[in-house]
PDB file of N, CA and C in Angstrom:
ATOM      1  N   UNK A   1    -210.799   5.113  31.920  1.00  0.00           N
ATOM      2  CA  UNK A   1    -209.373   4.915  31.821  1.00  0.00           C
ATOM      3  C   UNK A   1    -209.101   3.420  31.965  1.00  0.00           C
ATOM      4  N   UNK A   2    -208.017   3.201  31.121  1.00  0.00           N
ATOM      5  CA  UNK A   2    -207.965   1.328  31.116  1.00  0.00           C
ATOM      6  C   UNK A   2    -206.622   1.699  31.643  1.00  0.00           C
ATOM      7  N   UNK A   3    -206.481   0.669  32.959  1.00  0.00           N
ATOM      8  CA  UNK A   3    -204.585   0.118  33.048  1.00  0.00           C
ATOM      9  C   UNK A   3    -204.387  -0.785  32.589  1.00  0.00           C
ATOM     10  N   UNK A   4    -203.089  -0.629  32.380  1.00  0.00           N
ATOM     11  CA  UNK A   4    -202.144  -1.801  31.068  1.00  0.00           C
ATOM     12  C   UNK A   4    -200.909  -1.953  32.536  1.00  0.00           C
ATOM     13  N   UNK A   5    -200.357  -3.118  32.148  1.00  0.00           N
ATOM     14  CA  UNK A   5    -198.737  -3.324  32.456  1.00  0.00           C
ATOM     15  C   UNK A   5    -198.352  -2.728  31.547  1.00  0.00           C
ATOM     16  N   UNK A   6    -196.943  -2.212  31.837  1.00  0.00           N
ATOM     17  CA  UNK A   6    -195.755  -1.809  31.158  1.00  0.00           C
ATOM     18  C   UNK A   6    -195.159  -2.722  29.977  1.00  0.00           C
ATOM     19  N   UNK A   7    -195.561  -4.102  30.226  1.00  0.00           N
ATOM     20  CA  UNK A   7    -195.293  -4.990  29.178  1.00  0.00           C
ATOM     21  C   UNK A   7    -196.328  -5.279  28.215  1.00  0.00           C
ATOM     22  N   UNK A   8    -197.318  -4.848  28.527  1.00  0.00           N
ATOM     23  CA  UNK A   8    -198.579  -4.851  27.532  1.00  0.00           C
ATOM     24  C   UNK A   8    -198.841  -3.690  26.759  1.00  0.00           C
ATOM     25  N   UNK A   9    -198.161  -2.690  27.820  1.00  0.00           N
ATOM     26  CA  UNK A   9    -198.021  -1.414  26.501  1.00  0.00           C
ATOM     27  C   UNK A   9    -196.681  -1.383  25.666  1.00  0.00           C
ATOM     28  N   UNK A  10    -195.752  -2.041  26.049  1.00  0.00           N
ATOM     29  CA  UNK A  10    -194.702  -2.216  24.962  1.00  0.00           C
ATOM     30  C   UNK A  10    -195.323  -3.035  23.830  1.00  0.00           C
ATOM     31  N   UNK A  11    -196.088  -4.099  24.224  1.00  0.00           N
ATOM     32  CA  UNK A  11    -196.436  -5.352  23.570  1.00  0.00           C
ATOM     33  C   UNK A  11    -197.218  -4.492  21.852  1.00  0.00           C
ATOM     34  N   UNK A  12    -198.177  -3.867  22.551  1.00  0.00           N
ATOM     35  CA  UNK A  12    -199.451  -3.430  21.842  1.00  0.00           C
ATOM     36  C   UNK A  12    -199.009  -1.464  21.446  1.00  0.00           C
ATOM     37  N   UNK A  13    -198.224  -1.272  21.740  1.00  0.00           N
ATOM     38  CA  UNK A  13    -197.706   0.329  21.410  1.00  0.00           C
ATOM     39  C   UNK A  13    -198.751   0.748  20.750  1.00  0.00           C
ATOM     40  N   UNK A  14    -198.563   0.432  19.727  1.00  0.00           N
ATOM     41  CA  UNK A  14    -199.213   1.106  18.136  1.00  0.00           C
ATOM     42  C   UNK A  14    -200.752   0.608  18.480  1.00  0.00           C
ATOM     43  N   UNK A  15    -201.357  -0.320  18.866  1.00  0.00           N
ATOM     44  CA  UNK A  15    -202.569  -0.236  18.926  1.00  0.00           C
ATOM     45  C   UNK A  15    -203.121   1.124  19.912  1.00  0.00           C
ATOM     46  N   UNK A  16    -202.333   0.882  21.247  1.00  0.00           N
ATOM     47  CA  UNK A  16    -202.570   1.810  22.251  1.00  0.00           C
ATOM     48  C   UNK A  16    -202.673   3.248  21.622  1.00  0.00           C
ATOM     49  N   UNK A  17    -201.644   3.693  21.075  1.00  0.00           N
ATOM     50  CA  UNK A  17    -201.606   4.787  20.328  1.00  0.00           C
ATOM     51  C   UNK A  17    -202.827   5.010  19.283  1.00  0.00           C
ATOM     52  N   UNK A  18    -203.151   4.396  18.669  1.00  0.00           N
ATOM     53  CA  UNK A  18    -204.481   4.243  17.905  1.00  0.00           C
ATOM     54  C   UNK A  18    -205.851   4.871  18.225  1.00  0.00           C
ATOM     55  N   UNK A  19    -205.248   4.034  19.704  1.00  0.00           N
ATOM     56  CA  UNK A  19    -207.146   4.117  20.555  1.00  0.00           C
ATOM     57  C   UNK A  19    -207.159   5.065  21.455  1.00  0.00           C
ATOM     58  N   UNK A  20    -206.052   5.678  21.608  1.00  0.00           N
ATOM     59  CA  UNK A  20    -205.695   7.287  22.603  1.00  0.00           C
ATOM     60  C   UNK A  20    -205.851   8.065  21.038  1.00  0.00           C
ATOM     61  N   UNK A  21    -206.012   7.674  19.930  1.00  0.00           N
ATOM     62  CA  UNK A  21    -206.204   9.305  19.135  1.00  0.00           C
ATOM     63  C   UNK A  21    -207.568   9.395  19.362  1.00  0.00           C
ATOM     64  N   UNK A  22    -208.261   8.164  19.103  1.00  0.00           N
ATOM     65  CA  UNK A  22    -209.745   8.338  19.451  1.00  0.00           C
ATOM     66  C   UNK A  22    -210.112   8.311  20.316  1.00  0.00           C
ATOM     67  N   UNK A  23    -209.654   8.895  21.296  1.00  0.00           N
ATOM     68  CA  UNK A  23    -209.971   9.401  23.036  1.00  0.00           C
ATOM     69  C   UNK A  23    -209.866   8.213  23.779  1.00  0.00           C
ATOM     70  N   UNK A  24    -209.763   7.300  23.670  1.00  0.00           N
ATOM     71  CA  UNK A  24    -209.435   6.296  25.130  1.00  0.00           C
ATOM     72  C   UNK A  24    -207.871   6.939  26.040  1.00  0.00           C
ATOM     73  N   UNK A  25    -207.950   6.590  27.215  1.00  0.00           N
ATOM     74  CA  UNK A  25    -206.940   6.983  27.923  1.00  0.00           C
ATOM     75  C   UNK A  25    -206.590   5.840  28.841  1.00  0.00           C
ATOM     76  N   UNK A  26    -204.711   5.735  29.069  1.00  0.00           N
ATOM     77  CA  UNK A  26    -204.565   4.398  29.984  1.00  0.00           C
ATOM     78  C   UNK A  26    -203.515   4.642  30.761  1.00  0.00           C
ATOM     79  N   UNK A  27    -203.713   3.682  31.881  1.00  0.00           N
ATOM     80  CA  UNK A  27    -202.776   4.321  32.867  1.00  0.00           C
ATOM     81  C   UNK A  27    -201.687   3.137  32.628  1.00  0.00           C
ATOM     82  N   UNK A  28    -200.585   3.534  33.041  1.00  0.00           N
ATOM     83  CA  UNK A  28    -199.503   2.386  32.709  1.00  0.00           C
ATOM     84  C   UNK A  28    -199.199   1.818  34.499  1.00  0.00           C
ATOM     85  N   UNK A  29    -198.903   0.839  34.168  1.00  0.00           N
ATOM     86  CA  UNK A  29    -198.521   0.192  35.528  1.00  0.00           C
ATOM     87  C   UNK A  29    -197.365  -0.813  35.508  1.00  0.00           C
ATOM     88  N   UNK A  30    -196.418  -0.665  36.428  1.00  0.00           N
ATOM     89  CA  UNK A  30    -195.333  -1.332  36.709  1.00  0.00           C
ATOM     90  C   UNK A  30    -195.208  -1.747  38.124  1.00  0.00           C
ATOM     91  N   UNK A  31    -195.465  -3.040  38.301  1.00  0.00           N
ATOM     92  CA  UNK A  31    -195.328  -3.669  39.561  1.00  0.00           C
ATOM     93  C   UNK A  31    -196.237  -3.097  40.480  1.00  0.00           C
ATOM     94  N   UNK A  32    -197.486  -3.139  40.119  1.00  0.00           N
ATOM     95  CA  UNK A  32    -198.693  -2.209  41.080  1.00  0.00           C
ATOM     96  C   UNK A  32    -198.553  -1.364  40.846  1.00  0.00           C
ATOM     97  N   UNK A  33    -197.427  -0.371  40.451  1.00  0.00           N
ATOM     98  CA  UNK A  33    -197.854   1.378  40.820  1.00  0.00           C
ATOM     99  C   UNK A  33    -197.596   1.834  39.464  1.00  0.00           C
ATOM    100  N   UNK A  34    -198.655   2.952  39.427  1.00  0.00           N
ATOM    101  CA  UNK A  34    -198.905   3.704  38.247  1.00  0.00           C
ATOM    102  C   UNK A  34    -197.693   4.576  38.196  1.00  0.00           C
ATOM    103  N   UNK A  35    -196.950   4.089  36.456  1.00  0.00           N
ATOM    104  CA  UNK A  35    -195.918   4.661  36.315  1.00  0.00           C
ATOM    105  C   UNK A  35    -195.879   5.819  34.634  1.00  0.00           C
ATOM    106  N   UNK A  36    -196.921   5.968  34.145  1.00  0.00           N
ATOM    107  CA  UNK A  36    -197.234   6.656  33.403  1.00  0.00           C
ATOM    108  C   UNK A  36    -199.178   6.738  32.597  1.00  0.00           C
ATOM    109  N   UNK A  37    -199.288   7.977  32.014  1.00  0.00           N
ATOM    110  CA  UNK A  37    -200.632   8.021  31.440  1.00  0.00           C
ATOM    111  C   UNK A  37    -200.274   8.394  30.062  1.00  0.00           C
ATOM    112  N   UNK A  38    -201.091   7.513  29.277  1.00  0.00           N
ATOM    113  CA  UNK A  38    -201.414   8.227  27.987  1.00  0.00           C
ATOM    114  C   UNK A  38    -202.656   8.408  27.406  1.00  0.00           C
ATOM    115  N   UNK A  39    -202.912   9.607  27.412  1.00  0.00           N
ATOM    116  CA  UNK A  39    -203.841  10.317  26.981  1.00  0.00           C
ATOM    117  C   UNK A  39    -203.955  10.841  24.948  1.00  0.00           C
ATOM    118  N   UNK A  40    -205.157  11.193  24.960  1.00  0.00           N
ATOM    119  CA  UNK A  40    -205.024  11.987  24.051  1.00  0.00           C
ATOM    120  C   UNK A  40    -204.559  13.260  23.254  1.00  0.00           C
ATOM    121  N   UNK A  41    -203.963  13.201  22.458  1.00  0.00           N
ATOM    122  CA  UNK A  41    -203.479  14.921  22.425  1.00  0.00           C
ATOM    123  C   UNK A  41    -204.857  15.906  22.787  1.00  0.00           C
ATOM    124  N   UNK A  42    -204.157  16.933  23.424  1.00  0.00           N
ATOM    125  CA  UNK A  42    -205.063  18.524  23.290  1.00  0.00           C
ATOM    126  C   UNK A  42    -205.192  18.482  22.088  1.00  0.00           C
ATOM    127  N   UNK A  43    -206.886  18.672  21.794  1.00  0.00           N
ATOM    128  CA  UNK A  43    -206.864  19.712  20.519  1.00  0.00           C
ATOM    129  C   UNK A  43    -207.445  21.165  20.842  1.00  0.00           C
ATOM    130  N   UNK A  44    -206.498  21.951  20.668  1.00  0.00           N
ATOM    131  CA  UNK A  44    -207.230  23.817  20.892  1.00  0.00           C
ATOM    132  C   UNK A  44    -208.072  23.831  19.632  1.00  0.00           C
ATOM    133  N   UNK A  45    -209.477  24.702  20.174  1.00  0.00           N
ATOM    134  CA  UNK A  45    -210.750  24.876  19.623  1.00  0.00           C
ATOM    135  C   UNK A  45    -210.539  26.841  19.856  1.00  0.00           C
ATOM    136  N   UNK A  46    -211.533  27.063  19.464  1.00  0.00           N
ATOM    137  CA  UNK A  46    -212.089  28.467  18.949  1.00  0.00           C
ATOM    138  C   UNK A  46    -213.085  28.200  20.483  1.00  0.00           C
ATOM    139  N   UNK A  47    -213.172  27.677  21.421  1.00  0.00           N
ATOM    140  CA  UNK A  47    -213.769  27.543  22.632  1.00  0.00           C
ATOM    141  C   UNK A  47    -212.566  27.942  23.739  1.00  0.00           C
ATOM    142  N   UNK A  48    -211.779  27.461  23.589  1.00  0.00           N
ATOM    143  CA  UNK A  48    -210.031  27.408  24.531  1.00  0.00           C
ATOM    144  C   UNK A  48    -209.751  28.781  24.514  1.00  0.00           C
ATOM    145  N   UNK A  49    -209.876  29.376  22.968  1.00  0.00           N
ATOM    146  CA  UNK A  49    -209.021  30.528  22.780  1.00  0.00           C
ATOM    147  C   UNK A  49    -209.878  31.839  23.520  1.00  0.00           C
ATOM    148  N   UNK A  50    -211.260  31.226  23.571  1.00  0.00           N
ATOM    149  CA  UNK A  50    -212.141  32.420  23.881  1.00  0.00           C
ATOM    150  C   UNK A  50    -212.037  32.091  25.622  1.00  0.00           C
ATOM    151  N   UNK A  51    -211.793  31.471  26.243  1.00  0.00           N
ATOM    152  CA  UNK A  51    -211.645  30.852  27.375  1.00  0.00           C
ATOM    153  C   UNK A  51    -210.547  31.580  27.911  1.00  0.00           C
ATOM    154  N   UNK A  52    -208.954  31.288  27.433  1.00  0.00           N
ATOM    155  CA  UNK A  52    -208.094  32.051  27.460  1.00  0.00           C
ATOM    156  C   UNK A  52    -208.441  33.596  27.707  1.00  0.00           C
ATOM    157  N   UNK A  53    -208.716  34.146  26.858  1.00  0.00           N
ATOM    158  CA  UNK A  53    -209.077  35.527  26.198  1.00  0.00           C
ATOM    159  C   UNK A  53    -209.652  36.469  27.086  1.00  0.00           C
ATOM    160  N   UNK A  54    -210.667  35.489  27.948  1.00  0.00           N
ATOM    161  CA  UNK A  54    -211.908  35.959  28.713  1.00  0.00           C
ATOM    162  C   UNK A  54    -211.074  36.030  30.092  1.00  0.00           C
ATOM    163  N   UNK A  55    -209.853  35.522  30.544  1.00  0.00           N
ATOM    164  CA  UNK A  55    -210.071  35.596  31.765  1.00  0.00           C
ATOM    165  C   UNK A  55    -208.814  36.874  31.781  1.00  0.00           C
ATOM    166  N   UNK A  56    -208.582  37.609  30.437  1.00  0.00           N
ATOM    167  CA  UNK A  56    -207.465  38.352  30.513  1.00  0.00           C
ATOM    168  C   UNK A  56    -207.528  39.678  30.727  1.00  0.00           C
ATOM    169  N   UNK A  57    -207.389  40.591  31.658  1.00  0.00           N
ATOM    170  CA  UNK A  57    -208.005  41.901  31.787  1.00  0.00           C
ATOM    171  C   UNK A  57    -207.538  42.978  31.312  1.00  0.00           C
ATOM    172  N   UNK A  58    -208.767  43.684  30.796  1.00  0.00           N
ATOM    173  CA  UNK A  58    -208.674  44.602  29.984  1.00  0.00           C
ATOM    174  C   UNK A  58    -207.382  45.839  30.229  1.00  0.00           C
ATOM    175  N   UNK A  59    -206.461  46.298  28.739  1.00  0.00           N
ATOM    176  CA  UNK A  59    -205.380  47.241  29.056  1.00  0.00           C
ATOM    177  C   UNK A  59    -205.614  48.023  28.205  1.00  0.00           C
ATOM    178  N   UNK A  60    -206.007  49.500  28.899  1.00  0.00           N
ATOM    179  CA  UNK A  60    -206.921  50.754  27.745  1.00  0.00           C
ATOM    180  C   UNK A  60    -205.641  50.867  26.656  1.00  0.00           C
ATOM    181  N   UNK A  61    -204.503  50.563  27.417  1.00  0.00           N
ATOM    182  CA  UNK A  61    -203.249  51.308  26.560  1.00  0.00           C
ATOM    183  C   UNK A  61    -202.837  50.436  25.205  1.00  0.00           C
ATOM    184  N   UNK A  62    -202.784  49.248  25.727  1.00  0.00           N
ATOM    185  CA  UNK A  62    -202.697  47.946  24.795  1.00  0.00           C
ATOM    186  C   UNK A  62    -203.768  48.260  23.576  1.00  0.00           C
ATOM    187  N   UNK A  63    -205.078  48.453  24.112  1.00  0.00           N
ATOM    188  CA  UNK A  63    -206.320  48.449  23.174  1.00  0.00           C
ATOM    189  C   UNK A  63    -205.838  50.179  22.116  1.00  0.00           C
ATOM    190  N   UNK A  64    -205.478  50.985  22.789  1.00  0.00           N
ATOM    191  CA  UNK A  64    -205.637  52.275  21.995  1.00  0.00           C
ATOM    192  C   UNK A  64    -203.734  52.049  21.088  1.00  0.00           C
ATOM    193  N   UNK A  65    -203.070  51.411  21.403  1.00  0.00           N
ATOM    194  CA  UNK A  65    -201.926  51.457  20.661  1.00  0.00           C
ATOM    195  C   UNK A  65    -202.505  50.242  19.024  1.00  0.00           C
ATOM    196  N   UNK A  66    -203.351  49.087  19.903  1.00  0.00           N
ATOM    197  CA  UNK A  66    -203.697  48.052  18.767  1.00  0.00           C
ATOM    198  C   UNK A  66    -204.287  49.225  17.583  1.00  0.00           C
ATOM    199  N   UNK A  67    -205.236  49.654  18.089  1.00  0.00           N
ATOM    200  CA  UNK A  67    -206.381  50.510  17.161  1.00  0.00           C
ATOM    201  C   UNK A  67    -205.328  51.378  16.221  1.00  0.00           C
ATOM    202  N   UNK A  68    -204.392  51.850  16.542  1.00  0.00           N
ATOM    203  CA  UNK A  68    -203.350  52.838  15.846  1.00  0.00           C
ATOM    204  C   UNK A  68    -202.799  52.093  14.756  1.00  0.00           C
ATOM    205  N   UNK A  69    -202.139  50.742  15.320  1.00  0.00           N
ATOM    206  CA  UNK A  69    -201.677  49.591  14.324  1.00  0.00           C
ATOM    207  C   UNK A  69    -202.482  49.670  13.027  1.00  0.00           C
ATOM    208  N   UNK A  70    -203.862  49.511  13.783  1.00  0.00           N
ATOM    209  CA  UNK A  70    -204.798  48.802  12.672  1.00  0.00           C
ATOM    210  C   UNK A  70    -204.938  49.597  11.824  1.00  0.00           C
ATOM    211  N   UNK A  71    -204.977  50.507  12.139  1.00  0.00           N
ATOM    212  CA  UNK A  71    -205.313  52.255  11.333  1.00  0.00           C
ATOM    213  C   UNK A  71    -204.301  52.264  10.442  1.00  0.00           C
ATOM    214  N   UNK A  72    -202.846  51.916  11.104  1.00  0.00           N
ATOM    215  CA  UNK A  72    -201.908  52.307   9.941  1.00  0.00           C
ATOM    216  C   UNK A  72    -201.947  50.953   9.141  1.00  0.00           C
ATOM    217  N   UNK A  73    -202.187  49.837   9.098  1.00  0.00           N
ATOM    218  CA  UNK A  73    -202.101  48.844   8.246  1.00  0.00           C
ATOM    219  C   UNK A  73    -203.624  48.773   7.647  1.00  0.00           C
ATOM    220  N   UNK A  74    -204.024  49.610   7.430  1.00  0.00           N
ATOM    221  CA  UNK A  74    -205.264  49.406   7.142  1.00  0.00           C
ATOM    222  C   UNK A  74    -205.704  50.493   6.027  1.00  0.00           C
ATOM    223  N   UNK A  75    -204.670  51.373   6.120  1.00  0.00           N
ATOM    224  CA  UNK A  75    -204.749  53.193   5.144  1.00  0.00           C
ATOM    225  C   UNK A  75    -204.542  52.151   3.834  1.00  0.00           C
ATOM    226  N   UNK A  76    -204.973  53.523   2.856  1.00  0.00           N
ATOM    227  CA  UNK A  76    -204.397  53.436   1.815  1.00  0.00           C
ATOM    228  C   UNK A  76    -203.067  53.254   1.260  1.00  0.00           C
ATOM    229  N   UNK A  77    -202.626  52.628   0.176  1.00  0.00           N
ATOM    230  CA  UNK A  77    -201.563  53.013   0.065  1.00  0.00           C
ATOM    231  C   UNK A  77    -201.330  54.195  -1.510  1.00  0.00           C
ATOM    232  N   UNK A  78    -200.200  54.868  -1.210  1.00  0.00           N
ATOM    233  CA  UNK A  78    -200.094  55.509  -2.136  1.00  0.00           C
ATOM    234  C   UNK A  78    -199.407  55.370  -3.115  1.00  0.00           C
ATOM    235  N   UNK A  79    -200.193  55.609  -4.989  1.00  0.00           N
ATOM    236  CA  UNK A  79    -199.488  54.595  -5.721  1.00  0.00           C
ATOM    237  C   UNK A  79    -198.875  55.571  -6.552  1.00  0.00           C
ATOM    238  N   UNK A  80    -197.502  55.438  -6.584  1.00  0.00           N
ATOM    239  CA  UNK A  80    -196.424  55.493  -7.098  1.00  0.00           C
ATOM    240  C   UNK A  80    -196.331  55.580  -8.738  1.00  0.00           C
ATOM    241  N   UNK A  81    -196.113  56.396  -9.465  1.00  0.00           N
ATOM    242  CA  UNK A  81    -195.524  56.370 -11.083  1.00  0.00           C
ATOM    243  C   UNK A  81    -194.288  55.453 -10.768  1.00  0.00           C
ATOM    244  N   UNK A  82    -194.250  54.546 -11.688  1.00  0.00           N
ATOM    245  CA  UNK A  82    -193.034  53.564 -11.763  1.00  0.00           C
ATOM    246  C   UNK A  82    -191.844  54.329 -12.948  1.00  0.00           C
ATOM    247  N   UNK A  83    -192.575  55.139 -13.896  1.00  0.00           N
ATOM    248  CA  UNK A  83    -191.329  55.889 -14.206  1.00  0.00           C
ATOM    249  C   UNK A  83    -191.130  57.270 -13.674  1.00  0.00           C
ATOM    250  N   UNK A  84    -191.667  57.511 -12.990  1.00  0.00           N
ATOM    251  CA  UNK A  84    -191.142  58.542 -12.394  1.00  0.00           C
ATOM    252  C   UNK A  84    -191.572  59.845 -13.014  1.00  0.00           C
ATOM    253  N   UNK A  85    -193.013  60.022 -14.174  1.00  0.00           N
ATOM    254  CA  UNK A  85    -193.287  60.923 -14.850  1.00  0.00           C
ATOM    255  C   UNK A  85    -194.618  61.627 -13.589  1.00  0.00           C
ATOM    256  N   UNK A  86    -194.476  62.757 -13.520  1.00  0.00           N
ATOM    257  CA  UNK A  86    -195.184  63.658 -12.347  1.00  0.00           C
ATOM    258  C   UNK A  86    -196.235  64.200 -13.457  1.00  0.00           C
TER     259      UNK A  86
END
């Protein structure tokens, strides 16, 4: 983590911003004390979501209503005469 003054991150914004997409991170400082951080954005991965996912406990009812969903979006559908000849 790099600290900046508050006037060096006004100064340099757009660079700062630059070098926080490519992961650097800085602490801001105003008169000695740390008055903000900028970091990099979160990026959510297919790691996060399974992370999430995993710590969520299992609901038989949730799981047997999903399976019903799936069943009905998942049938056939039935196809229709467009004129209407049987």
């Amino acid at each position: 983590m790099t600290a900046i003054s508050a006037t060096e991150a006004a100064r340099r914004f757009s660079a700062i911003l630059d070098a926080s997409r490519r992961g650097e991170t800085f602490e801001v400082m105003r008169g000695g004390e740390h008055v903000a951080t900028i970091t990099p954005p979160h990026r959510a991965n297919g790691a996060a979501l399974i992370e999430a996912y995993s710590s969520i406990e299992p609901d038989e009812e949730f799981a047997d209503i999903l399976e019903e969903v799936h069943k009905e979006m998942n049938k056939p559908a039935e196809i229709e005469d467009p004129w209407g000849d049987d």
